[in-house]
Protein backbone atom coordinates (compact mmCIF):
# COMPACT_ATOMS: atom_id res chain seq x y z
CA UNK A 1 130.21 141.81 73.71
CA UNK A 2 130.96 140.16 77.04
CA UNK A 3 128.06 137.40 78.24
CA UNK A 4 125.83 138.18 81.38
CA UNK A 5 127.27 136.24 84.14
CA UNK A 6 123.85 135.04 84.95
CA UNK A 7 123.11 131.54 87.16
CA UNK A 8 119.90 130.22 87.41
CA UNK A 9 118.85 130.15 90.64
CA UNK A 10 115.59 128.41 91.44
CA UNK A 11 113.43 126.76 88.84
CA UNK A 12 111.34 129.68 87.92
CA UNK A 13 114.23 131.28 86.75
CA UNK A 14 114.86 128.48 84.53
CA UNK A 15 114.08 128.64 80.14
CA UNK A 16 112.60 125.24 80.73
CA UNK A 17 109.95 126.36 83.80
CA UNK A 18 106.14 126.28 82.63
CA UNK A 19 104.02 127.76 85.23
CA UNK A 20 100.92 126.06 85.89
CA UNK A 21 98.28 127.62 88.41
CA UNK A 22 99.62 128.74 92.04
CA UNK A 23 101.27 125.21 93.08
CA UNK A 24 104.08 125.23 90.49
CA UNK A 25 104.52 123.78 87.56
CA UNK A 26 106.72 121.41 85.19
CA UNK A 27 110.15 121.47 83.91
CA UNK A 28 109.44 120.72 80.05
CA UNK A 29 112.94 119.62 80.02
CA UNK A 30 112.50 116.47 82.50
CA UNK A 31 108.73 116.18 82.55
CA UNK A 32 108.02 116.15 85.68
CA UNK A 33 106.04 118.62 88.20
CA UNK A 34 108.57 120.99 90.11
CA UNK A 35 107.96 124.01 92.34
CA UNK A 36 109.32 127.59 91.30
CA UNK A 37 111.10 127.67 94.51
CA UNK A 38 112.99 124.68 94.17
CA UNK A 39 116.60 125.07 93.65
CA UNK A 40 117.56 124.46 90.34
CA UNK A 41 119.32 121.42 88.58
CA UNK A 42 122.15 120.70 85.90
CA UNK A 43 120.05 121.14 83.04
CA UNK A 44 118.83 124.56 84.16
CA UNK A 45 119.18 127.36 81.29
CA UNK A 46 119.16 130.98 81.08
CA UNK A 47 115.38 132.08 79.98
CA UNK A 48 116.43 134.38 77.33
CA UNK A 49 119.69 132.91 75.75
CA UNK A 50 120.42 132.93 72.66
CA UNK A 51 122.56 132.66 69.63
CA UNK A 52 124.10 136.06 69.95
CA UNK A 53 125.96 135.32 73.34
CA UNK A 54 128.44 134.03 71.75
CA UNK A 55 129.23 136.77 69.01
CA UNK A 56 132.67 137.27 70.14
CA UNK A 57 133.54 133.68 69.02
CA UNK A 58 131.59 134.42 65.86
CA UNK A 59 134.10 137.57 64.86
CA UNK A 60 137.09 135.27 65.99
CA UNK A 61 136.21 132.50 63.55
CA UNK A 62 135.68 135.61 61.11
CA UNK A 63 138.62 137.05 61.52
CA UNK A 64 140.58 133.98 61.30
CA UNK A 65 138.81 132.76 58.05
CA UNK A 66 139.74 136.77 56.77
CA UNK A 67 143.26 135.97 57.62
CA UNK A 68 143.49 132.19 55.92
CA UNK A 69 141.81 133.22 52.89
CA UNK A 70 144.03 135.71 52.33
CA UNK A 71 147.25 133.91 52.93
CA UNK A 72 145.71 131.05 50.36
CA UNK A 73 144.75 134.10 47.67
CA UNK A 74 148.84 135.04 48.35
CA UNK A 75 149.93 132.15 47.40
CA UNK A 76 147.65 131.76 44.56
CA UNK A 77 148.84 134.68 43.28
CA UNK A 78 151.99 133.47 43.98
CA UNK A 79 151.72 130.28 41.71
CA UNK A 80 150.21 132.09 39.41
CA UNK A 81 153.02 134.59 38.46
CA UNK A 82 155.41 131.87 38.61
CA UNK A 83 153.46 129.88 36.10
CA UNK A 84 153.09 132.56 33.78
CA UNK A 85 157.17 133.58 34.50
CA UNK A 86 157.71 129.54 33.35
CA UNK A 87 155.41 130.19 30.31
CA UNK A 88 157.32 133.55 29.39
């Protein structure tokens, strides 16, 4: 799953935007009164990110954990028949 290639634009568009009445509202992030039309500033964020964005990573780490554990269960089973070959 690719991520949205989604910039926030103005303040309203922002996660941290709480409208209050018509003459704006505050960023909940800084604390301070802001207009929805304002552009928006470094600490803007998506409105509806989440977690799941990043689920590619989450299947790389997966896979990569699949692929170590099973080279560490090979060589366990590698000691392991040579122990019992040196107890034979």
């Amino acid at each position: 799953m690719k991520t949205a290639n989604f910039i926030t634009s103005s303040c309203r568009y922002c996660r941290y935007y709480q409208a209050e009445g018509r003459r704006g509202g505050t960023c909940s992030q800084l604390n301070v009164p802001v207009q929805g039309q304002w552009k928006a500033c470094a600490l803007a964020a998506k409105p509806f990110a989440g977690p799941w964005e990043n689920l590619e990573d989450v299947v790389y780490l997966e896979h990569a954990y699949a692929l170590t554990s099973k080279d560490a269960l090979v060589e366990q089973s590698a000691e392991t028949i040579a122990t019992a070959a040196e107890a034979a």
